[in-house]
C-alpha atoms as a PDB file:
ATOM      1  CA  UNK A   1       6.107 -52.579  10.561  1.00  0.00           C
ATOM      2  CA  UNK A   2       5.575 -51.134   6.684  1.00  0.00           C
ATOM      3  CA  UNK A   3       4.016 -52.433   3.652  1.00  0.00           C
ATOM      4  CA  UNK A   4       6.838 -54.742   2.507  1.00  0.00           C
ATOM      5  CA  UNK A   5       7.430 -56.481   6.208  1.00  0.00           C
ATOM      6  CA  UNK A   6       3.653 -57.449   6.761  1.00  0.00           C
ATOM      7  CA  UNK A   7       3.729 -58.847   3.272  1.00  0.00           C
ATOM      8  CA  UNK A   8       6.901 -60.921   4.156  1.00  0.00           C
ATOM      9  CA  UNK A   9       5.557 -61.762   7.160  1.00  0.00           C
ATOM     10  CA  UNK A  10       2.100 -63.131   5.596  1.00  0.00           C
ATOM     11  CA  UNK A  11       4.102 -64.980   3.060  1.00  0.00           C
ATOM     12  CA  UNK A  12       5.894 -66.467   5.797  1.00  0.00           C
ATOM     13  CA  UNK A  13       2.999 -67.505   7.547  1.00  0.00           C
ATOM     14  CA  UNK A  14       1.399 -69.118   4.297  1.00  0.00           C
ATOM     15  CA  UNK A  15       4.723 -70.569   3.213  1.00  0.00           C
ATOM     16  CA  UNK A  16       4.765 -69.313   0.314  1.00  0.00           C
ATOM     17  CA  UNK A  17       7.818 -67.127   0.174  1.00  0.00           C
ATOM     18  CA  UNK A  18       7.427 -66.009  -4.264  1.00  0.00           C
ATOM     19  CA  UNK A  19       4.377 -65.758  -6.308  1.00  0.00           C
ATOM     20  CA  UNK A  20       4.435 -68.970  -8.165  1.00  0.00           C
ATOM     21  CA  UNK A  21       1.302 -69.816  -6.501  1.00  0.00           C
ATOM     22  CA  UNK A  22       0.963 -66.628  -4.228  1.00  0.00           C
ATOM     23  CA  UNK A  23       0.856 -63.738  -6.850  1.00  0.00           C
ATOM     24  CA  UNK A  24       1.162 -60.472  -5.859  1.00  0.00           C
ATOM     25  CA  UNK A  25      -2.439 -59.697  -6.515  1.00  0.00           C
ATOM     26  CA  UNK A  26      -3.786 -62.211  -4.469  1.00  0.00           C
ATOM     27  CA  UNK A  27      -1.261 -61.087  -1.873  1.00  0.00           C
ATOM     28  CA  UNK A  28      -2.438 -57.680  -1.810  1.00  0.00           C
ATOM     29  CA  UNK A  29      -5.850 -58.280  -1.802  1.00  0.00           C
ATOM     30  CA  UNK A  30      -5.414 -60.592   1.468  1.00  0.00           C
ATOM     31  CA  UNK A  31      -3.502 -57.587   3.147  1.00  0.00           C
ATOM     32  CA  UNK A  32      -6.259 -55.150   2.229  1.00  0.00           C
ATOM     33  CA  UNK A  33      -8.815 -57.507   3.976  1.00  0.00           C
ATOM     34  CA  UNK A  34      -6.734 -58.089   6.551  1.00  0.00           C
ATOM     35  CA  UNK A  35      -5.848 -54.233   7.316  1.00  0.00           C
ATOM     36  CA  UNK A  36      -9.818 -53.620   6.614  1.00  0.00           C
ATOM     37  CA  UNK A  37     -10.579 -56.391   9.772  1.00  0.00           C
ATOM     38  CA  UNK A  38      -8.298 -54.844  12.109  1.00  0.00           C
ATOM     39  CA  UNK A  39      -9.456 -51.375  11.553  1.00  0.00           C
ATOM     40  CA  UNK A  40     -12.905 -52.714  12.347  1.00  0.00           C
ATOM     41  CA  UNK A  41     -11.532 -54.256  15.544  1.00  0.00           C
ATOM     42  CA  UNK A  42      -9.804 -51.373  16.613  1.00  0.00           C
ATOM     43  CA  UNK A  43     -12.962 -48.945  15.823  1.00  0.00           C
ATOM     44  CA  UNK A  44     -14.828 -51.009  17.835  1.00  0.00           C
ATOM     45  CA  UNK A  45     -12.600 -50.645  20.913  1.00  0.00           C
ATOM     46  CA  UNK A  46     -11.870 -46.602  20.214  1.00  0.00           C
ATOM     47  CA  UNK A  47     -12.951 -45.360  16.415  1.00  0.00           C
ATOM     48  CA  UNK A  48     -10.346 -42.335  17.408  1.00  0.00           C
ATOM     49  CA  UNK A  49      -7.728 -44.004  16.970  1.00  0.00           C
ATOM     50  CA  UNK A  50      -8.211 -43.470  13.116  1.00  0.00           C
ATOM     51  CA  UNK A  51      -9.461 -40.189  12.587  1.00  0.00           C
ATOM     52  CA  UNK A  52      -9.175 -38.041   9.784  1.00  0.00           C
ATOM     53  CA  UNK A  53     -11.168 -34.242   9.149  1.00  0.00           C
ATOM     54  CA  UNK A  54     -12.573 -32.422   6.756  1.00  0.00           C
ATOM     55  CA  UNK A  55     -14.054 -28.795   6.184  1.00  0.00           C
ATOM     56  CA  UNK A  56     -17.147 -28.938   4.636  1.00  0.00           C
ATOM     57  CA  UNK A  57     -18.760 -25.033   3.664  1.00  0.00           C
ATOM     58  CA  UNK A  58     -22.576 -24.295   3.867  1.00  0.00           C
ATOM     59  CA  UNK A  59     -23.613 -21.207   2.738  1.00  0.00           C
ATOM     60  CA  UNK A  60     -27.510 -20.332   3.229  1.00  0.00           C
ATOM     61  CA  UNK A  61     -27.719 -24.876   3.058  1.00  0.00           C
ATOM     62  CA  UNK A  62     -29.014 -27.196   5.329  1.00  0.00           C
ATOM     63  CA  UNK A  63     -27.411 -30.379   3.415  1.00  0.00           C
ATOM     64  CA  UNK A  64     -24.290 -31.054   1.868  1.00  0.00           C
ATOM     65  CA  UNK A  65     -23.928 -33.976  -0.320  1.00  0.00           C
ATOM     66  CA  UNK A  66     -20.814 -35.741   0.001  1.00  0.00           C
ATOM     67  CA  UNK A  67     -20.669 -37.280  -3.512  1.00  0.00           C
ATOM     68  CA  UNK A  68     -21.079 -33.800  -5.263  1.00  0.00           C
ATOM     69  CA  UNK A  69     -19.747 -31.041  -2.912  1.00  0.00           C
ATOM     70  CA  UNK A  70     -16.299 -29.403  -2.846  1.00  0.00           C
ATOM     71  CA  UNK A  71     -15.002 -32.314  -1.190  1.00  0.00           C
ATOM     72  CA  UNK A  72     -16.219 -35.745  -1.819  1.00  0.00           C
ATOM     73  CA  UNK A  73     -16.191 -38.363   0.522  1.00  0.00           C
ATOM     74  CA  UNK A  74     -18.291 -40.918  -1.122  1.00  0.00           C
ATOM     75  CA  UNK A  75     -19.382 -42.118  -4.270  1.00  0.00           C
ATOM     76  CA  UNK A  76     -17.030 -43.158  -7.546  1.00  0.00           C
ATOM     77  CA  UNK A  77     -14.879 -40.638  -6.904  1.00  0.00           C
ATOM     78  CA  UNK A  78     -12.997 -39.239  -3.928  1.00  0.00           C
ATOM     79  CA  UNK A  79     -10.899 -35.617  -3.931  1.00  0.00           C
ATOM     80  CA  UNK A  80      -7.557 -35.718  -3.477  1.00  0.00           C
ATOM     81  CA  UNK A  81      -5.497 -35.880  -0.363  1.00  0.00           C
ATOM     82  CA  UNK A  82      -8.790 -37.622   1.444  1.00  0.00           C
ATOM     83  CA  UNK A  83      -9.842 -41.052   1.416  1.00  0.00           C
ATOM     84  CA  UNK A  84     -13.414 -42.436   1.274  1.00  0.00           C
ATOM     85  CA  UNK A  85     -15.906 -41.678   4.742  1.00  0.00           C
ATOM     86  CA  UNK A  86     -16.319 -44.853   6.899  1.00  0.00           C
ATOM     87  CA  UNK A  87     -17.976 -43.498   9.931  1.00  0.00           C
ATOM     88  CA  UNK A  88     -18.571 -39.538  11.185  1.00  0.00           C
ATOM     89  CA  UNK A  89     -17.099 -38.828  14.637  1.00  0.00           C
ATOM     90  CA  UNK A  90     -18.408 -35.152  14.935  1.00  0.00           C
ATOM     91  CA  UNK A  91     -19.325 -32.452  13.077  1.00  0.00           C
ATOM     92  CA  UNK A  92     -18.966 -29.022  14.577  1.00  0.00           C
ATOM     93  CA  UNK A  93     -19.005 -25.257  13.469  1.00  0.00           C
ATOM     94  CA  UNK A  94     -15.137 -23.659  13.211  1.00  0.00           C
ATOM     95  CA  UNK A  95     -14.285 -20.011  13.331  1.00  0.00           C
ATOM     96  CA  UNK A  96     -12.736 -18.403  10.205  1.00  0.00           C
ATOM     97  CA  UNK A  97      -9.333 -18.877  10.909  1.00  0.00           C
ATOM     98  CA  UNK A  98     -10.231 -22.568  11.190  1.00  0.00           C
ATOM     99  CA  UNK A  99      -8.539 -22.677  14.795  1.00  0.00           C
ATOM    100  CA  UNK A 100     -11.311 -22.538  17.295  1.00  0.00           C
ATOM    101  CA  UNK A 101     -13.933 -25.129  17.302  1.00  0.00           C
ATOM    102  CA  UNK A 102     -17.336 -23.785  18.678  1.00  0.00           C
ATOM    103  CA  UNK A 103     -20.709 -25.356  18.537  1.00  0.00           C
ATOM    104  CA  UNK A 104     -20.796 -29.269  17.776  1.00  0.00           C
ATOM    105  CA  UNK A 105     -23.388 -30.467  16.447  1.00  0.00           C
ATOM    106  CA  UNK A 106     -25.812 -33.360  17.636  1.00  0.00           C
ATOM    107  CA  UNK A 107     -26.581 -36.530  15.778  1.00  0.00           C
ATOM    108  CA  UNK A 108     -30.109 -37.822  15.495  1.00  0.00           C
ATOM    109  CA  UNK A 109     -31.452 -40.907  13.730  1.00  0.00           C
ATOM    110  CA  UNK A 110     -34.145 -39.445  11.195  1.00  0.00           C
ATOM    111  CA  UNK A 111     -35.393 -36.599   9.753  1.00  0.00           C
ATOM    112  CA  UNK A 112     -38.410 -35.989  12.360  1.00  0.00           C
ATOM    113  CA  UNK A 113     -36.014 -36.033  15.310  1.00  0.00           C
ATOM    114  CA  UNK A 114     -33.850 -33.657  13.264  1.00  0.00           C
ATOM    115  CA  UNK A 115     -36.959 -31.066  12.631  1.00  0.00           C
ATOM    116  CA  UNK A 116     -37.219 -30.755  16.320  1.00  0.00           C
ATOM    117  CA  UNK A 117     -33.402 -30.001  17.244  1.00  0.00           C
ATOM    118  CA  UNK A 118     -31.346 -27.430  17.385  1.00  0.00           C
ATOM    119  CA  UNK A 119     -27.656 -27.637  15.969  1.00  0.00           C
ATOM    120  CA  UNK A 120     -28.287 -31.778  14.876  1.00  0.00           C
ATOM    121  CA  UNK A 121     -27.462 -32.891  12.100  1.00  0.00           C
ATOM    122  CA  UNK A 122     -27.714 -36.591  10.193  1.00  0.00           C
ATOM    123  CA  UNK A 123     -26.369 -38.401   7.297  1.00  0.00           C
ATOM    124  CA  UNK A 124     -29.201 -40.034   5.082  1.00  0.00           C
ATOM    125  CA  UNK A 125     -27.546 -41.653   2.176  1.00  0.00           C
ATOM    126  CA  UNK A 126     -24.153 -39.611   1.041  1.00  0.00           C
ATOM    127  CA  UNK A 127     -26.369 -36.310   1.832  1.00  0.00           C
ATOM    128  CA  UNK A 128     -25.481 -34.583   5.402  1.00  0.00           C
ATOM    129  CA  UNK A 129     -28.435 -32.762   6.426  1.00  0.00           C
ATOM    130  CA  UNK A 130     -28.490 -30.185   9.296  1.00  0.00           C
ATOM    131  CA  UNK A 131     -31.421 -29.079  11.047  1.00  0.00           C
ATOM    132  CA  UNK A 132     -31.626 -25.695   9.455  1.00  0.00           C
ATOM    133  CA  UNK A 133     -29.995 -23.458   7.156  1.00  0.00           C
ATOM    134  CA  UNK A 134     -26.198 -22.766   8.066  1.00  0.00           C
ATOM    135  CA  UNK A 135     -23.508 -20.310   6.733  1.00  0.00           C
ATOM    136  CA  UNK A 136     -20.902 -21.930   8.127  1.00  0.00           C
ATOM    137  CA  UNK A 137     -17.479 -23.654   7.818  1.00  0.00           C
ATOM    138  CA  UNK A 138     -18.490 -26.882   9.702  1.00  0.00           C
ATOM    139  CA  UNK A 139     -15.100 -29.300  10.309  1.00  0.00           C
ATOM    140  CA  UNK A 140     -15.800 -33.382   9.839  1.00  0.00           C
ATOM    141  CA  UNK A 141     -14.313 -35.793  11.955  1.00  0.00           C
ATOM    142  CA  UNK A 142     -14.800 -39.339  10.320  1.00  0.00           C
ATOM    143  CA  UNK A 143     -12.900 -42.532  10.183  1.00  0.00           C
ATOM    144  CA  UNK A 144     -11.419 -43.280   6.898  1.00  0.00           C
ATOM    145  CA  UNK A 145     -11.000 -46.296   4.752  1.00  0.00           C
ATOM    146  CA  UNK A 146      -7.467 -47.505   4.519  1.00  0.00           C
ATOM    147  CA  UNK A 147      -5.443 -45.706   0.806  1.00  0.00           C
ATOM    148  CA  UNK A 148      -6.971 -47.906  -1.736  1.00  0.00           C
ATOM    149  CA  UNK A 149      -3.100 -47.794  -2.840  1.00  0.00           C
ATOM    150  CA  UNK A 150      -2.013 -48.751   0.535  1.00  0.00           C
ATOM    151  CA  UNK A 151      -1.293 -52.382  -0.679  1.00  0.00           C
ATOM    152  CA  UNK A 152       0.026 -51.635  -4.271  1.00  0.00           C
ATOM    153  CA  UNK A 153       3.239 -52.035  -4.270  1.00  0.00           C
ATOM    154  CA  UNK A 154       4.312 -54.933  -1.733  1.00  0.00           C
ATOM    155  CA  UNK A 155       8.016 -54.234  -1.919  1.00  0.00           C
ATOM    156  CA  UNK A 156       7.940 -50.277  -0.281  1.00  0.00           C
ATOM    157  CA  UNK A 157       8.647 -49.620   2.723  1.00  0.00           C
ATOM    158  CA  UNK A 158       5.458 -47.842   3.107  1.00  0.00           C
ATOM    159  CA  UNK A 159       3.645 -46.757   6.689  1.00  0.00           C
ATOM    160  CA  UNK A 160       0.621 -48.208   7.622  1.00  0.00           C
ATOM    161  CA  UNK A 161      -0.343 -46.396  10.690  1.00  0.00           C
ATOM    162  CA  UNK A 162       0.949 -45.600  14.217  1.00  0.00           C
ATOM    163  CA  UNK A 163       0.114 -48.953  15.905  1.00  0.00           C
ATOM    164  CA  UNK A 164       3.055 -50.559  14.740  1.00  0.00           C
ATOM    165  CA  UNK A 165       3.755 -53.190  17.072  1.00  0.00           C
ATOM    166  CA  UNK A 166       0.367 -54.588  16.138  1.00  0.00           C
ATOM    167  CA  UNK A 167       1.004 -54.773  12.633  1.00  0.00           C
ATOM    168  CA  UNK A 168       1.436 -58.624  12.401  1.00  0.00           C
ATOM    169  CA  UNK A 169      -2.121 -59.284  13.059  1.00  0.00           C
ATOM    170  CA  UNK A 170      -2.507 -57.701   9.342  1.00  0.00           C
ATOM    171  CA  UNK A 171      -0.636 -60.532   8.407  1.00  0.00           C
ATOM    172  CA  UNK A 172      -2.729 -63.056  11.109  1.00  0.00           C
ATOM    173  CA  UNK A 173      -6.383 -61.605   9.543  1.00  0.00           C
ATOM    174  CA  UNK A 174      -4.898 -61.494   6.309  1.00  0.00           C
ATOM    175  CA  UNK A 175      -3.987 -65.944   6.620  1.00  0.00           C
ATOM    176  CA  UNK A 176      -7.383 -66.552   8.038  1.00  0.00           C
ATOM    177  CA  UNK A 177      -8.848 -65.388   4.732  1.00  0.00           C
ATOM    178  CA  UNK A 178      -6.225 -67.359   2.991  1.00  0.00           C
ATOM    179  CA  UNK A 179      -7.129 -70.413   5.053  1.00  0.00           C
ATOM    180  CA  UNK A 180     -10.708 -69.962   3.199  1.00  0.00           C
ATOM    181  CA  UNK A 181      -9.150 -70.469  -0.370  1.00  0.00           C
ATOM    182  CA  UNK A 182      -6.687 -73.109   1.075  1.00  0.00           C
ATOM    183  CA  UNK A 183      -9.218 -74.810   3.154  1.00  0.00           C
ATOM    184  CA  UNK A 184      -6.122 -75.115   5.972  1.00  0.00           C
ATOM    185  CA  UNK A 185      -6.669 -72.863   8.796  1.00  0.00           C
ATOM    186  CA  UNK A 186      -3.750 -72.658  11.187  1.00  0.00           C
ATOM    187  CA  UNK A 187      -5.279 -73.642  15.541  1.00  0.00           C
ATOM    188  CA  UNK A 188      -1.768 -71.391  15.772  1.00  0.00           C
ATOM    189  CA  UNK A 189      -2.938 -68.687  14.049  1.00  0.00           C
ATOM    190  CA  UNK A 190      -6.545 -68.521  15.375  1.00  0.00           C
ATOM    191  CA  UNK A 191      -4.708 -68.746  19.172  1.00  0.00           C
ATOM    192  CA  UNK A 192      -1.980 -66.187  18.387  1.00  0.00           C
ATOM    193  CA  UNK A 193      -4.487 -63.846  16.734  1.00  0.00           C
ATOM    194  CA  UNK A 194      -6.914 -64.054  19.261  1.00  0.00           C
ATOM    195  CA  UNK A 195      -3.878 -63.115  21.987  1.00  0.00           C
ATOM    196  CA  UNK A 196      -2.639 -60.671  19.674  1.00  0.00           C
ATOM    197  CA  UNK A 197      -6.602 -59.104  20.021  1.00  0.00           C
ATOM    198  CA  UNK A 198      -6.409 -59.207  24.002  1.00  0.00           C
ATOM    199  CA  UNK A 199      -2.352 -57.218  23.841  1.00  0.00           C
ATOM    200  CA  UNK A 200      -4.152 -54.773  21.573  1.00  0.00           C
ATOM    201  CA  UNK A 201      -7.639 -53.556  23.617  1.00  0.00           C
ATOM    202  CA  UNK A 202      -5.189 -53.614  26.329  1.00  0.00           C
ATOM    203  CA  UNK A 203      -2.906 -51.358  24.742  1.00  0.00           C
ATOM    204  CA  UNK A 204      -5.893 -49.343  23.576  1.00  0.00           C
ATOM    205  CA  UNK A 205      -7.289 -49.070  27.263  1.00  0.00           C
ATOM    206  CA  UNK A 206      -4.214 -47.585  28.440  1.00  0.00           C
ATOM    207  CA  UNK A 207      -2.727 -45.518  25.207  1.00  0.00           C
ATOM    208  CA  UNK A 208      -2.678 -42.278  27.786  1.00  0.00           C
ATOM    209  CA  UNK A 209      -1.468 -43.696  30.931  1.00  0.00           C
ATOM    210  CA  UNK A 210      -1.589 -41.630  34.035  1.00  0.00           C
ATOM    211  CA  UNK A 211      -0.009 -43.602  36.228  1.00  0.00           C
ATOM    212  CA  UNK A 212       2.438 -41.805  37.452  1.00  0.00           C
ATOM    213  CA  UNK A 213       1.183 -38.704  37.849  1.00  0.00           C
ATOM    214  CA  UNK A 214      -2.228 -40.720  40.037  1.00  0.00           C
ATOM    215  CA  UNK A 215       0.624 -41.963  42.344  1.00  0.00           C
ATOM    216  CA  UNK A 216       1.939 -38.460  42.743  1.00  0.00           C
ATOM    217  CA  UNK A 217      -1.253 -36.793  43.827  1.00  0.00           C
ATOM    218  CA  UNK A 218      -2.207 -39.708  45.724  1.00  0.00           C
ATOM    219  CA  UNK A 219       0.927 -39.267  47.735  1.00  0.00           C
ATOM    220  CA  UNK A 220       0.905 -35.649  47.690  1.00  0.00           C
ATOM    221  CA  UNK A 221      -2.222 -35.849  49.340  1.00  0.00           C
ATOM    222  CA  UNK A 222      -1.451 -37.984  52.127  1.00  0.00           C
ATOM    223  CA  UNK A 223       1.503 -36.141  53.111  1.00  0.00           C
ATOM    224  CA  UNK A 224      -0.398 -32.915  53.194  1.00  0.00           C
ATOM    225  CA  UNK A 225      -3.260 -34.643  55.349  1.00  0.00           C
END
């Protein structure tokens, strides 16, 4: 599903198919919650699924402060072509040519464990600190926030993500924080949403299916045996 047919389909589930008491606004600030609540689900079953990198350089540092460096992934403002840090994944040293990963870095938890590693880094406010001085090209993997455009125009056919057939439970979360302001939450809803949860850690579970290719060295094997 895109932008326009998860807003059509929340409208349809609030029935309230124009803005005379459903603006536009309201509509896309329910979407944005809604999107927001099943990224959080789905990071909670596999935080890969949304996954985007950046290449952060040190040179002669041991910190690099994501609100002020080259590339900012927090604070008030965020450079282009990224959007704003949710969670890291991993942070690991890159060759030149950007190609070949090498050493990846551990996390710790404060700056005491980090004084006795070796290649650990941690994040203490919007500063990354490393536990000693790097000249490196070090390559982020974090999990975004959703475009903070993402829901601007309800009419485009814009893409979401890649989980596509899961897209109506944007529109599901989206109602339930409708229900709040119209004090009318749906038993359907809460039921289909709640199935609609089960489909998608299933789906999740199983994204790279081996199946076949089990059953083929399975049998392989007992015929050679």
């Amino acid at each position: 599903m895109n932008v326009s047919e998860v807003a059509t389909l929340f409208r349809s589930y609030t029935d309230e198919p124009d803005a005379t008491f459903l603006t536009d606004a309201d509509v896309s600030t329910y979407l944005t919650q809604g999107y927001n609540e099943l990224r959080s689900f789905v990071m909670a079953v596999n935080p890969s699924i949304y996954t985007a990198s950046a290449d952060l350089v040190f040179t002669a540092a041991d910190s690099y402060d994501l609100t002020t460096g080259a590339i900012q992934l927090l604070g008030a403002t965020i450079t282009v072509g990224y959007d704003r840090l949710m969670q890291i994944q991993t942070l690991a040293d890159v060759s030149s040519t950007g190609t070949t990963v090498g050493t990846i870095f551990e996390p710790v938890a404060d700056l005491s464990a980090l004084d006795e590693a070796v290649h650990a880094y941690m994040l203490e406010g919007s500063t990354i600190r490393l536990d000693s001085k790097y000249t490196a090209t070090l390559r982020l993997k974090y999990v975004p926030e959703q475009s903070a455009t993402l829901w601007s125009n309800l009419a485009a056919t814009t893409y979401i993500d890649d989980l596509t057939m899961y897209h109506d439970m944007i529109a599901l979360y989206a109602y339930s924080q409708y229900a709040i302001r119209d004090s009318a939450q749906s038993a359907q809803v809460v039921l289909q949403l709640r199935h609609r949860e089960s489909q998608l850690v299933d789906y999740i579970a199983h994204r790279v299916f081996h199946g076949p290719q089990y059953v083929s060295k399975t049998l392989a094997s007992y015929l050679d045996g």
